[in-house]
N, C-alpha and C. Protein backbone atom coordinates (compact mmCIF):
# COMPACT_ATOMS: atom_id res chain seq x y z
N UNK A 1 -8.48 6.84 -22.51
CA UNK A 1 -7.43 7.45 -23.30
C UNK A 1 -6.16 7.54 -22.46
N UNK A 2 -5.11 6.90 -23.11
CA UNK A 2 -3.72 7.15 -22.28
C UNK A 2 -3.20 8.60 -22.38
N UNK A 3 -2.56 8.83 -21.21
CA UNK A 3 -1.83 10.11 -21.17
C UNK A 3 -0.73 10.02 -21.62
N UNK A 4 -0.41 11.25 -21.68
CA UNK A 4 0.85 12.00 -22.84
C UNK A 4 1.85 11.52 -22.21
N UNK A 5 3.25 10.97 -22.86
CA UNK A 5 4.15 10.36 -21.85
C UNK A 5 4.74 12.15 -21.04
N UNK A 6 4.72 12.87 -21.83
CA UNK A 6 5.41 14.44 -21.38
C UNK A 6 4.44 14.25 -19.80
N UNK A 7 3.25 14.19 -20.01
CA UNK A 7 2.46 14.54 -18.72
C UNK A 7 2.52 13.32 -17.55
N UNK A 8 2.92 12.33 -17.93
CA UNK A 8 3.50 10.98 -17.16
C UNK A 8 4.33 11.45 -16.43
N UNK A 9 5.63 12.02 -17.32
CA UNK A 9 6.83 12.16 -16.80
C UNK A 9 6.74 13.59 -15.80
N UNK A 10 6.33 14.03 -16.25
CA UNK A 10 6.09 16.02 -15.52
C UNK A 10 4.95 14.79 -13.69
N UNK A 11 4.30 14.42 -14.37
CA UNK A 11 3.66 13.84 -12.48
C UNK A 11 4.63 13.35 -11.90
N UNK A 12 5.05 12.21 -12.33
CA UNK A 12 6.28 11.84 -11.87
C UNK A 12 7.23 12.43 -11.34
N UNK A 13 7.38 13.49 -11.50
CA UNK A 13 8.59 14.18 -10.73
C UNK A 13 8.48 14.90 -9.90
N UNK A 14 7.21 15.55 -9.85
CA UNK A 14 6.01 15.99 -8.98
C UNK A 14 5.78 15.29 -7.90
N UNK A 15 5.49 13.92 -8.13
CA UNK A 15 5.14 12.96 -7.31
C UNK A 15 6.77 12.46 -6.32
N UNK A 16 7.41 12.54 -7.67
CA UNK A 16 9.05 11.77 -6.49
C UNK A 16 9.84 13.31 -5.66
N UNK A 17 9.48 14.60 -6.09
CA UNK A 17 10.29 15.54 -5.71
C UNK A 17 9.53 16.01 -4.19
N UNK A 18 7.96 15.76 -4.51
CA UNK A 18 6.88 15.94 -3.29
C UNK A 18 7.61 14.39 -2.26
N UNK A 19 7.73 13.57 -2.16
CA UNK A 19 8.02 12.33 -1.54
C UNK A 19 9.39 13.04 -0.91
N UNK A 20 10.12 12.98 -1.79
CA UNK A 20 11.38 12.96 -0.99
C UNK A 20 11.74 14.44 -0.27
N UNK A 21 11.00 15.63 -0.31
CA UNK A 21 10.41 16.36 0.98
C UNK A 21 10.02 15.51 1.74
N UNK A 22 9.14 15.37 1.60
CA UNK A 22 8.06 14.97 2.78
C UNK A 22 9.01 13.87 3.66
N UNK A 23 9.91 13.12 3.33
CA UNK A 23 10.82 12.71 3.92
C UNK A 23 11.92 13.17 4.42
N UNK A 24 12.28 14.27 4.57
CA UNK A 24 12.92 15.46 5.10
C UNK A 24 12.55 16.40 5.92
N UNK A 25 10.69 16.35 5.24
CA UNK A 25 10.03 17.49 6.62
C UNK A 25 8.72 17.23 6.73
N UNK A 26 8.41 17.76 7.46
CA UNK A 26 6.54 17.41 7.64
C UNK A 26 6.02 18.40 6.11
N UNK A 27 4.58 17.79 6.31
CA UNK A 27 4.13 18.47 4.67
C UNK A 27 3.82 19.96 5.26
N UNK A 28 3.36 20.84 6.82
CA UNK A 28 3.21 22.39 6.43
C UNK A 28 4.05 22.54 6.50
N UNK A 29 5.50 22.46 6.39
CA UNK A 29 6.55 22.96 6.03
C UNK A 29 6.90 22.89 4.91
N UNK A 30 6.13 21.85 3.84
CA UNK A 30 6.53 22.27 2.41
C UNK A 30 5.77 22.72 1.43
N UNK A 31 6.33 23.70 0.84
CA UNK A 31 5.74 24.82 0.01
C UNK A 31 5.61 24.40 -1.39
N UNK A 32 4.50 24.63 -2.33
CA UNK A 32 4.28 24.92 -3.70
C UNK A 32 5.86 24.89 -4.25
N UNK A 33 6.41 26.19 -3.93
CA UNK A 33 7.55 26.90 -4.54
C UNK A 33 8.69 26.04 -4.78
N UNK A 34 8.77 25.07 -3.24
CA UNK A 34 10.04 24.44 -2.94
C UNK A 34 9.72 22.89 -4.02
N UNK A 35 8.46 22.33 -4.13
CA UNK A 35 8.14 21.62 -5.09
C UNK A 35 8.65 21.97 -6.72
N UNK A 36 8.12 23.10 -7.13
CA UNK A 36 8.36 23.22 -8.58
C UNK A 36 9.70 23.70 -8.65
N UNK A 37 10.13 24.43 -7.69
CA UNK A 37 11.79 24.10 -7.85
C UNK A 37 12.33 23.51 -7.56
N UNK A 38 12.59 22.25 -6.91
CA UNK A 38 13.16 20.93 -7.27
C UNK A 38 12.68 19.96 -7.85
N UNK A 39 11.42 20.23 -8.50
CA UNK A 39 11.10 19.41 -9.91
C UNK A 39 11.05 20.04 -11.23
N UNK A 40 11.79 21.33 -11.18
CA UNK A 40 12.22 21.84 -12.09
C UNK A 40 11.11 21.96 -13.12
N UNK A 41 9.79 22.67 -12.98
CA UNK A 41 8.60 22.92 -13.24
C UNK A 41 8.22 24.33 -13.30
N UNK A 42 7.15 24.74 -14.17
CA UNK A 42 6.81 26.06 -13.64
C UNK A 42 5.78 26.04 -12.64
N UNK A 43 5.26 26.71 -12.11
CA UNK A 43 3.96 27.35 -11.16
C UNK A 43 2.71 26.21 -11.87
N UNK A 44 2.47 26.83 -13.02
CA UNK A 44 1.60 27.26 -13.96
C UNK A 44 1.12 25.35 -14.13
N UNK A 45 2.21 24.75 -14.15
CA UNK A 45 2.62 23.46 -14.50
C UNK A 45 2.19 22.26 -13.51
N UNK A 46 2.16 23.05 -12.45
CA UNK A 46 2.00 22.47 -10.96
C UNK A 46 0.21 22.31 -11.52
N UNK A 47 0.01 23.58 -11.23
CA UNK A 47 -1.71 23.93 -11.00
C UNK A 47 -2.22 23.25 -12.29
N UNK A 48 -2.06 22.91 -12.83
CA UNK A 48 -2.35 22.20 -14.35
C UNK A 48 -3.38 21.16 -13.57
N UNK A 49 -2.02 20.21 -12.77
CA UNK A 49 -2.53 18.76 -12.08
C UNK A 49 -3.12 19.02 -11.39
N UNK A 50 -2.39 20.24 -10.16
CA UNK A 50 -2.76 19.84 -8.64
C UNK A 50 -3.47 21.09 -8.17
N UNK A 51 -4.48 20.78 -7.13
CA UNK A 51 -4.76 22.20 -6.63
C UNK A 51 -4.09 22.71 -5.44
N UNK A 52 -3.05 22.16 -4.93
CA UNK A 52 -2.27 22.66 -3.52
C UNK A 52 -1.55 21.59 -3.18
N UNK A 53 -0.74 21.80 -2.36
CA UNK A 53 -0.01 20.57 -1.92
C UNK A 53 -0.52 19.22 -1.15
N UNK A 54 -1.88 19.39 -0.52
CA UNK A 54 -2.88 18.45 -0.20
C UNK A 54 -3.68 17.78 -1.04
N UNK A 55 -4.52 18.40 -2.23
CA UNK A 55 -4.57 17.73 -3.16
C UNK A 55 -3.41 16.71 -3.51
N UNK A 56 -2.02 16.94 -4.21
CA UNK A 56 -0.99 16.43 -4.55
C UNK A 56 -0.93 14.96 -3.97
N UNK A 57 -0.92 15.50 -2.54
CA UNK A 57 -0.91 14.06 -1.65
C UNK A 57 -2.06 13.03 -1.80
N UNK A 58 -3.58 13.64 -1.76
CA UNK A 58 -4.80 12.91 -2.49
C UNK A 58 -4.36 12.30 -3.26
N UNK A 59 -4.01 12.80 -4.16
CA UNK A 59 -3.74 11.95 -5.55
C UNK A 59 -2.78 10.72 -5.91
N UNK A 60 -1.51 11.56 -4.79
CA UNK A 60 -0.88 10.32 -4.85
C UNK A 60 -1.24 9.10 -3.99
N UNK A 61 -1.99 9.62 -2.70
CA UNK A 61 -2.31 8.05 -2.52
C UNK A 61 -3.73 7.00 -3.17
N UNK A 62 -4.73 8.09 -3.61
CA UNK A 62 -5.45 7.39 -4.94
C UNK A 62 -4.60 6.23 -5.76
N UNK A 63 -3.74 7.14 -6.20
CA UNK A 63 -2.66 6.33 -7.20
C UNK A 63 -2.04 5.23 -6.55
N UNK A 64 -1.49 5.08 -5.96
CA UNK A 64 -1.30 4.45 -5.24
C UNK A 64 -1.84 3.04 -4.79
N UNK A 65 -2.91 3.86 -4.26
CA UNK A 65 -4.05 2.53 -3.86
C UNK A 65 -4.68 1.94 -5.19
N UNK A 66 -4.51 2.98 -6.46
CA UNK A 66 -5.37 1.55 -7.71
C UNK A 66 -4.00 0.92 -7.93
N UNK A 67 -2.71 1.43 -8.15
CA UNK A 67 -1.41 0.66 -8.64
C UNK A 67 -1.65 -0.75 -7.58
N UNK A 68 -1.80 -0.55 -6.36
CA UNK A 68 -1.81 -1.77 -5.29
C UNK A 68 -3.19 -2.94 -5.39
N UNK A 69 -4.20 -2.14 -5.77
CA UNK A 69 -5.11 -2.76 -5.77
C UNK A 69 -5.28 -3.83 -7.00
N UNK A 70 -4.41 -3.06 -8.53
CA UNK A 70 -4.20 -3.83 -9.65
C UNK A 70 -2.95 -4.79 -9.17
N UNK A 71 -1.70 -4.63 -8.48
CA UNK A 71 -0.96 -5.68 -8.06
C UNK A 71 -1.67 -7.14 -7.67
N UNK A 72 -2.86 -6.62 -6.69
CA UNK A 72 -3.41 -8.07 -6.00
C UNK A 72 -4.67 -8.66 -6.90
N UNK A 73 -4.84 -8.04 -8.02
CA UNK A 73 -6.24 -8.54 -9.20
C UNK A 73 -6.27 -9.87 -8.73
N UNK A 74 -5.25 -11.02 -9.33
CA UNK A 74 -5.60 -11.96 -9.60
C UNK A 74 -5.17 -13.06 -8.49
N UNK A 75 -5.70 -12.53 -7.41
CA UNK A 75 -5.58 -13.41 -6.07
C UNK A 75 -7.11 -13.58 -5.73
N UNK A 76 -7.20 -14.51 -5.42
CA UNK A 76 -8.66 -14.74 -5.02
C UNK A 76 -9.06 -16.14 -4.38
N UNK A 77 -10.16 -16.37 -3.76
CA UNK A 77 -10.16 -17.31 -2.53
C UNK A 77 -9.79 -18.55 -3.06
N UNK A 78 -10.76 -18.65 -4.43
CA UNK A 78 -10.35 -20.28 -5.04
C UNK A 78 -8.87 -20.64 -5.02
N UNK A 79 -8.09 -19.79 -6.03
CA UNK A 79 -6.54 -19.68 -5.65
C UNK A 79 -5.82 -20.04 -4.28
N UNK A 80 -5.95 -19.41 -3.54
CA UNK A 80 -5.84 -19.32 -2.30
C UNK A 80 -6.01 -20.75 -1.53
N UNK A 81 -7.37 -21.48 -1.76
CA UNK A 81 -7.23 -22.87 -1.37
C UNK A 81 -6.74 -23.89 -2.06
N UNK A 82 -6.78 -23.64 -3.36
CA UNK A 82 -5.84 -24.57 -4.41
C UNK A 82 -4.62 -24.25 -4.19
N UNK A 83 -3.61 -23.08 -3.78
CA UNK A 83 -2.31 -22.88 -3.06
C UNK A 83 -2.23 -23.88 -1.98
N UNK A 84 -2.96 -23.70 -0.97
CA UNK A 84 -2.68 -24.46 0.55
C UNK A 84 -3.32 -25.80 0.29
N UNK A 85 -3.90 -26.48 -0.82
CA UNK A 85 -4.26 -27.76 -0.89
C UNK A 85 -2.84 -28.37 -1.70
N UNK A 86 -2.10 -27.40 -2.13
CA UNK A 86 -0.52 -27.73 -3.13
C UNK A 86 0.38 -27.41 -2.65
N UNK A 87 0.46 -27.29 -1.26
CA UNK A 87 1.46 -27.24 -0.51
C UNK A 87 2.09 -25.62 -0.09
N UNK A 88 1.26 -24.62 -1.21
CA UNK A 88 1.89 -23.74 -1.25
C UNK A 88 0.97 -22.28 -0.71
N UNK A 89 1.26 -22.22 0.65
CA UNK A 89 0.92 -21.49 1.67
C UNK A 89 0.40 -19.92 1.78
N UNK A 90 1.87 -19.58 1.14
CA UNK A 90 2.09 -18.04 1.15
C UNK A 90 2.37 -17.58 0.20
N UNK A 91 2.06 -17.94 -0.91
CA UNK A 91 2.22 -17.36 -2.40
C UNK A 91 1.04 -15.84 -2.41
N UNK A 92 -0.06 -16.18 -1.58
CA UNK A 92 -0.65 -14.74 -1.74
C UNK A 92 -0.25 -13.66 -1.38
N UNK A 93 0.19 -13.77 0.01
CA UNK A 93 1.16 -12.57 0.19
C UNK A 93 2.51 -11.72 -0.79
N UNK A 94 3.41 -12.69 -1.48
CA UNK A 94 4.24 -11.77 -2.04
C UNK A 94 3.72 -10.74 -3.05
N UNK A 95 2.48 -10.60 -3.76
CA UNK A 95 2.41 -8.99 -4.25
C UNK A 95 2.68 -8.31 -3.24
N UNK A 96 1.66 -8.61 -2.01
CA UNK A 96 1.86 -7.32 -1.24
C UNK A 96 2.98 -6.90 -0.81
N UNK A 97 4.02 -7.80 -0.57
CA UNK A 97 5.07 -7.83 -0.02
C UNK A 97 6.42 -7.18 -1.16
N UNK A 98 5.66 -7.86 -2.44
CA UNK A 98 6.31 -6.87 -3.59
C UNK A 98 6.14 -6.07 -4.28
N UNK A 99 5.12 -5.74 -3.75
CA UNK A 99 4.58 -4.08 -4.08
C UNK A 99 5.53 -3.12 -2.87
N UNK A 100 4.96 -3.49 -1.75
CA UNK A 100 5.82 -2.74 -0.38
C UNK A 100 7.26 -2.29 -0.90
N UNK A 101 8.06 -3.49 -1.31
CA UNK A 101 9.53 -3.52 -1.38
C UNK A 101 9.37 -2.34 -2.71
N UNK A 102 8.61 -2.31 -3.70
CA UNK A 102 8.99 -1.47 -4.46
C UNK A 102 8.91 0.00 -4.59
N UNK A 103 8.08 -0.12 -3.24
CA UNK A 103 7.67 0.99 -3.04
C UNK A 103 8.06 1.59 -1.45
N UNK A 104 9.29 1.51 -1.65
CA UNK A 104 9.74 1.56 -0.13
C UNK A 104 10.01 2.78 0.72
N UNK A 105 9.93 3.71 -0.25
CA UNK A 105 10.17 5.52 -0.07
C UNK A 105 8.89 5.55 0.43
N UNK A 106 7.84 5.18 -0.47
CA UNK A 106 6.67 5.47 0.26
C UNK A 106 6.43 4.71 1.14
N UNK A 107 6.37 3.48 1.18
CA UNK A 107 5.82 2.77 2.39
C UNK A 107 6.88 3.56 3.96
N UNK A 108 8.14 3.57 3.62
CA UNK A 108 9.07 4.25 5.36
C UNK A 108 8.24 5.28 5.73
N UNK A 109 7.61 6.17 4.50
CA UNK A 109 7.13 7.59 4.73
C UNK A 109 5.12 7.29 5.76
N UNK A 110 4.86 6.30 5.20
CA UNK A 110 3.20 5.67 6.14
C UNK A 110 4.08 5.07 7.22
N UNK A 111 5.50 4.38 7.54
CA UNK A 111 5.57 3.53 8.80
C UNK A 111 5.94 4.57 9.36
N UNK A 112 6.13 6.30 9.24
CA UNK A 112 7.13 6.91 9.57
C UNK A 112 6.16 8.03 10.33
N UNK A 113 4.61 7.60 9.75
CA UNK A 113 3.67 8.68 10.01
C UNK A 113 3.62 9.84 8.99
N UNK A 114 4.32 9.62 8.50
CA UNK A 114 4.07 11.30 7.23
C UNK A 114 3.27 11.54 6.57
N UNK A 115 2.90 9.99 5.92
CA UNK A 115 2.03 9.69 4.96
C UNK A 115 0.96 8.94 5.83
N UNK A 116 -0.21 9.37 5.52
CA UNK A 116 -1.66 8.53 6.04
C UNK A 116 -1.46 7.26 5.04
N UNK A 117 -2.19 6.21 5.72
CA UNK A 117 -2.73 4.82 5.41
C UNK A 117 -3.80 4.40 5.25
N UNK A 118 -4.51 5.05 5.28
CA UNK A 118 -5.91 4.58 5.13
C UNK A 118 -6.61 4.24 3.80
N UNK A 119 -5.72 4.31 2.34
CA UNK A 119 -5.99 3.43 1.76
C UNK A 119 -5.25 2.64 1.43
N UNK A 120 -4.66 2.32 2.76
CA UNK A 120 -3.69 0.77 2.80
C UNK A 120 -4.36 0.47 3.35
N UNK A 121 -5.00 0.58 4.90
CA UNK A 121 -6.05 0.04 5.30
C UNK A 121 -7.00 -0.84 4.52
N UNK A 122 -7.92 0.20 3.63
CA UNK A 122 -8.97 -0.09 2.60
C UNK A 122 -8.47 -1.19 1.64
N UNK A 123 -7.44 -0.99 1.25
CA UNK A 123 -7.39 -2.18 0.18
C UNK A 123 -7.03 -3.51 0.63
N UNK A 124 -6.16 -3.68 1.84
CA UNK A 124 -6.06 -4.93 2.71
C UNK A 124 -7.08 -5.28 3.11
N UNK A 125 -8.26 -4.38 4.07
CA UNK A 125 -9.49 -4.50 3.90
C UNK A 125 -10.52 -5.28 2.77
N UNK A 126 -10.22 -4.46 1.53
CA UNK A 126 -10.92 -5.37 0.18
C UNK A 126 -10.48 -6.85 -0.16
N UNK A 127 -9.14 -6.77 -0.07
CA UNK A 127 -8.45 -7.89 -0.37
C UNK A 127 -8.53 -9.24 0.32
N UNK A 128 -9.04 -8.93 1.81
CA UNK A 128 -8.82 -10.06 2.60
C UNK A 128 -10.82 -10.38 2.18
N UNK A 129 -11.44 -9.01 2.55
CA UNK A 129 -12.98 -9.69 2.14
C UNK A 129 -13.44 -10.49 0.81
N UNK A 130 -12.50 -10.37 0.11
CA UNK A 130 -12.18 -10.98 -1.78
C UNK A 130 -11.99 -12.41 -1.37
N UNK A 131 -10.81 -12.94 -0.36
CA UNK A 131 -10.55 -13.62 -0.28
C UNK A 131 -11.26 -14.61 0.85
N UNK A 132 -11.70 -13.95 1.66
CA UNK A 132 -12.18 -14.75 2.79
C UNK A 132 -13.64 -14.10 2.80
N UNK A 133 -14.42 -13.93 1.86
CA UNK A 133 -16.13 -13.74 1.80
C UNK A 133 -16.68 -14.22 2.98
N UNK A 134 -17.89 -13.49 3.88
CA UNK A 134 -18.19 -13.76 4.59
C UNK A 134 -19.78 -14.20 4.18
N UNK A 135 -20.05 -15.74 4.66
CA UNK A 135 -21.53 -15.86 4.26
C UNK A 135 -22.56 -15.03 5.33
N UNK A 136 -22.16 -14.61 6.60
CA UNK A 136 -22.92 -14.08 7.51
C UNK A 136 -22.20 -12.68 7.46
N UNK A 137 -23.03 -11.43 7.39
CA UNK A 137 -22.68 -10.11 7.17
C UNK A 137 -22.81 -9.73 8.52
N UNK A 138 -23.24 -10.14 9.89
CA UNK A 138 -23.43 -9.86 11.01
C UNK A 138 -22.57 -10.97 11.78
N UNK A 139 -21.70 -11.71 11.08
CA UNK A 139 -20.65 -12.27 12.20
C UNK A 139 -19.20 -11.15 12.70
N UNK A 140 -19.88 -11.48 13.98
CA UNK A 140 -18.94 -10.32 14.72
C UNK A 140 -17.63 -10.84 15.12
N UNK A 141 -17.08 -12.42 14.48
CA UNK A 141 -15.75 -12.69 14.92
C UNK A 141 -15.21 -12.77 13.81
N UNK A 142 -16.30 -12.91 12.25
CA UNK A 142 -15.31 -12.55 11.19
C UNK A 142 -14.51 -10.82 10.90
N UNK A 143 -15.42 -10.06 11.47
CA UNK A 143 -15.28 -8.52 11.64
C UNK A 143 -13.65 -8.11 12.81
N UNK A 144 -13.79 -8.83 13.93
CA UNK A 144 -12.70 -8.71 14.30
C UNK A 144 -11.48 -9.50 13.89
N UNK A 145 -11.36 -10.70 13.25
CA UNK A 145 -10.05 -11.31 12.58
C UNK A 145 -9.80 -10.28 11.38
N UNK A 146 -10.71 -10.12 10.60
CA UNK A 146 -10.55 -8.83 9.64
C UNK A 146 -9.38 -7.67 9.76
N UNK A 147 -9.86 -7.32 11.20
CA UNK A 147 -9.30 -6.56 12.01
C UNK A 147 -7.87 -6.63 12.38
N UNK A 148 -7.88 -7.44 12.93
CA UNK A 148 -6.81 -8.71 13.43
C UNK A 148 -5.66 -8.47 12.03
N UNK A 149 -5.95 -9.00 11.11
CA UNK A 149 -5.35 -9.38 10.16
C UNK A 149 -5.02 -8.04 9.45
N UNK A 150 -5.80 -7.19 9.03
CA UNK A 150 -5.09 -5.88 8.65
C UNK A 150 -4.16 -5.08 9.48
N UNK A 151 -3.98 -4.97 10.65
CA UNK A 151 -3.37 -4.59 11.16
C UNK A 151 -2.18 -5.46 11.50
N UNK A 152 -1.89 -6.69 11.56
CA UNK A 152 -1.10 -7.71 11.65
C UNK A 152 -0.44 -7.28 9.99
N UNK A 153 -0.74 -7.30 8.86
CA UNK A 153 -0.06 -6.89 7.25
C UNK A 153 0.75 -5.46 7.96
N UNK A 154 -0.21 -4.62 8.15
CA UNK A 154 0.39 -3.49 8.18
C UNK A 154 1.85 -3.05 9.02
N UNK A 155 1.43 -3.49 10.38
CA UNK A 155 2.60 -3.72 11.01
C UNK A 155 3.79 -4.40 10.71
N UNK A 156 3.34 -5.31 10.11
CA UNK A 156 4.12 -6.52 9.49
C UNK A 156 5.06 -5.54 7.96
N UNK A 157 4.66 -5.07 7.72
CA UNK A 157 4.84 -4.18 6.48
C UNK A 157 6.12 -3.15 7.07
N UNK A 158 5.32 -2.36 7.95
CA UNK A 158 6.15 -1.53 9.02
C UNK A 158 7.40 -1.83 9.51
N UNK A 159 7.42 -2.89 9.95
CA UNK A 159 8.70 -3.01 10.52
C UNK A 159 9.54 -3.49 9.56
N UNK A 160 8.88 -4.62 8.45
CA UNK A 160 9.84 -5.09 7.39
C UNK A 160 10.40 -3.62 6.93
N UNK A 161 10.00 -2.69 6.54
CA UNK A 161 10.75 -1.35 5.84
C UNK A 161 11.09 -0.66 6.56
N UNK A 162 10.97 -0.46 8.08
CA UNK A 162 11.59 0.16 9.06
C UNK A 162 13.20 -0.77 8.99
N UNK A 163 13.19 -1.60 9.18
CA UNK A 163 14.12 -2.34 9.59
C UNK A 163 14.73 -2.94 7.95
N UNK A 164 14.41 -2.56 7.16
CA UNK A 164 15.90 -2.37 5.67
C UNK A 164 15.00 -3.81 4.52
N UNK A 165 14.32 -4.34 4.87
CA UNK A 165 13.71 -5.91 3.99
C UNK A 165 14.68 -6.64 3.93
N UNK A 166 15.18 -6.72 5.25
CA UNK A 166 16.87 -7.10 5.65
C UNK A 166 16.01 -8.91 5.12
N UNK A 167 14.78 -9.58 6.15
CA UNK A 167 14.30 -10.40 5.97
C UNK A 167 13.85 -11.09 4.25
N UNK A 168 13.64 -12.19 3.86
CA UNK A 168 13.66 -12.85 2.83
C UNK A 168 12.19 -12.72 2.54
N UNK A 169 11.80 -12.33 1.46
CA UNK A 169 10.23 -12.41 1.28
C UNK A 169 9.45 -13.42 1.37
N UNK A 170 9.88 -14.58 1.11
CA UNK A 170 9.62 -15.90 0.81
C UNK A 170 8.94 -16.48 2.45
N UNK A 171 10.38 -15.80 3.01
CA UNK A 171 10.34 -16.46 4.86
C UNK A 171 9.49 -15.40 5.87
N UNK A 172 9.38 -14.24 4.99
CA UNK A 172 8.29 -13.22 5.38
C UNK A 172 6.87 -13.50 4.95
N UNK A 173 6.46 -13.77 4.07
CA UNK A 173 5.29 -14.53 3.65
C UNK A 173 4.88 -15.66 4.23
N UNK A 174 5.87 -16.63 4.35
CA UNK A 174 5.30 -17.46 4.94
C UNK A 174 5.02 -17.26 6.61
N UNK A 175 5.66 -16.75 7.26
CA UNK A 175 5.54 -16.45 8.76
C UNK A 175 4.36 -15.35 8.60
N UNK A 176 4.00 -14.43 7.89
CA UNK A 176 3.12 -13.93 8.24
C UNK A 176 1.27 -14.89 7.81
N UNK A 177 1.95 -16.12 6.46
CA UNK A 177 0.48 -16.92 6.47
C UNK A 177 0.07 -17.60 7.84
N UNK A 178 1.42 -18.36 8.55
CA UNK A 178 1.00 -18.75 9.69
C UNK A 178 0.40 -18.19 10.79
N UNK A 179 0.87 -16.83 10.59
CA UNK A 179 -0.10 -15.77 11.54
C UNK A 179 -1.69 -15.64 10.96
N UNK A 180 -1.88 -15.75 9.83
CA UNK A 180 -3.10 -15.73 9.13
C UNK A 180 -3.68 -16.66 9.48
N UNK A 181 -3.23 -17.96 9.42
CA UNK A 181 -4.04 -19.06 9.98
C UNK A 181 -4.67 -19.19 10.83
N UNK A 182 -3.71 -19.20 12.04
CA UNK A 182 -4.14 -18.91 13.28
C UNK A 182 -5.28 -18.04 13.66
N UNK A 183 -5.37 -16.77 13.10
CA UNK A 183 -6.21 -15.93 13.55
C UNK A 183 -7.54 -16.50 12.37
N UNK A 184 -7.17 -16.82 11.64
CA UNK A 184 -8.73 -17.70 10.58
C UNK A 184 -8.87 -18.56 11.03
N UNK A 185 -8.73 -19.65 11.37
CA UNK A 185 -9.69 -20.89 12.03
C UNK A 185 -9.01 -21.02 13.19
N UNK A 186 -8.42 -20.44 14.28
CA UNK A 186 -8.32 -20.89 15.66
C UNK A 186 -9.44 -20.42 16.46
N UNK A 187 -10.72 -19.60 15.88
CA UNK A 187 -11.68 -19.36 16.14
C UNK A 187 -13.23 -19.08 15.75
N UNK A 188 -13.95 -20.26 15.96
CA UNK A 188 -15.16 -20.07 14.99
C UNK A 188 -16.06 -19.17 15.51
């Protein structure tokens, strides 16, 4: 069942008035109070959704992580080698890369430390095992490129929104597939 657009819009502001604190101050410095009064909410209105300002944050990165996780649905390994057998390399990367950009309040706020990552972790995590299935569940060099490679996105993520997405997505995608490569078959 879809939700009420009233109750869409009331999270929403919840969600952008909590953000843009939290980009101003660490979260125990921000209060219930200072939330529903600059999202222009009652008390009553808050506690409806949320149970405290930690919950709040739960939720939004839940949210978060299914909005990201539905961005990358329809990427998958077959794709992926029918791309690089057509010349075309780094087409998998731009969701992620255009999800990031759209989400750039939040992403400064994870490169910034405010916000935890760990289901950015997890879903780069899912995404790369989607794509690069491992037939051996005990290979210990697919476990570390894994590795390798999520943290190579993330960083990669990091600095692109630290530093403005001054860079071209296109020329960001592709420099980061060649990093992908490398770390996927320069070692069996």
């Amino acid at each position: 069942m879809s939700e009420d657009l009233r109750i869409k819009k009331t999270k929403l502001a919840i969600r952008t008035t909590f953000l843009e604190l939290l980009a101003k101050k660490p979260l125990k410095k921000i209060t219930v109070s200072e939330i529903i009064q600059t999202a222009q909410i009652n008390r009553g209105t808050f506690y409806v959704h949320y149970l405290d300002k930690y919950d709040l944050l739960e939720k939004i990165e839940v949210e978060v992580g299914a909005e990201f996780s539905e961005a990358l649905q329809n990427i998958n390994s077959t794709s992926l080698k029918d791309n690089w057998e057509h010349g075309d390399s780094f087409s998998h990367m731009l969701p992620i890369l255009d999800y990031v950009e759209q989400n750039k309040s939040l992403f400064k706020l994870m490169a910034e430390n405010k916000l935890g990552n760990s289901w950015f972790d997890k879903i780069v995590s899912q995404y790369f095992q989607k794509l690069f299935p491992s037939n051996q569940p005990d290979d210990v060099w697919s476990k570390y490129k894994e590795d390798v490679l999520k943290a190579s996105i993330i960083a990669t993520a990091n600095r692109w929104i630290l530093g403005g997405c001054l860079e071209d997505k296109e020329d960001l995608a592709a420099w980061m597939t060649e990093t992908e490569q490398l770390i996927l078959f320069e070692h069996s």
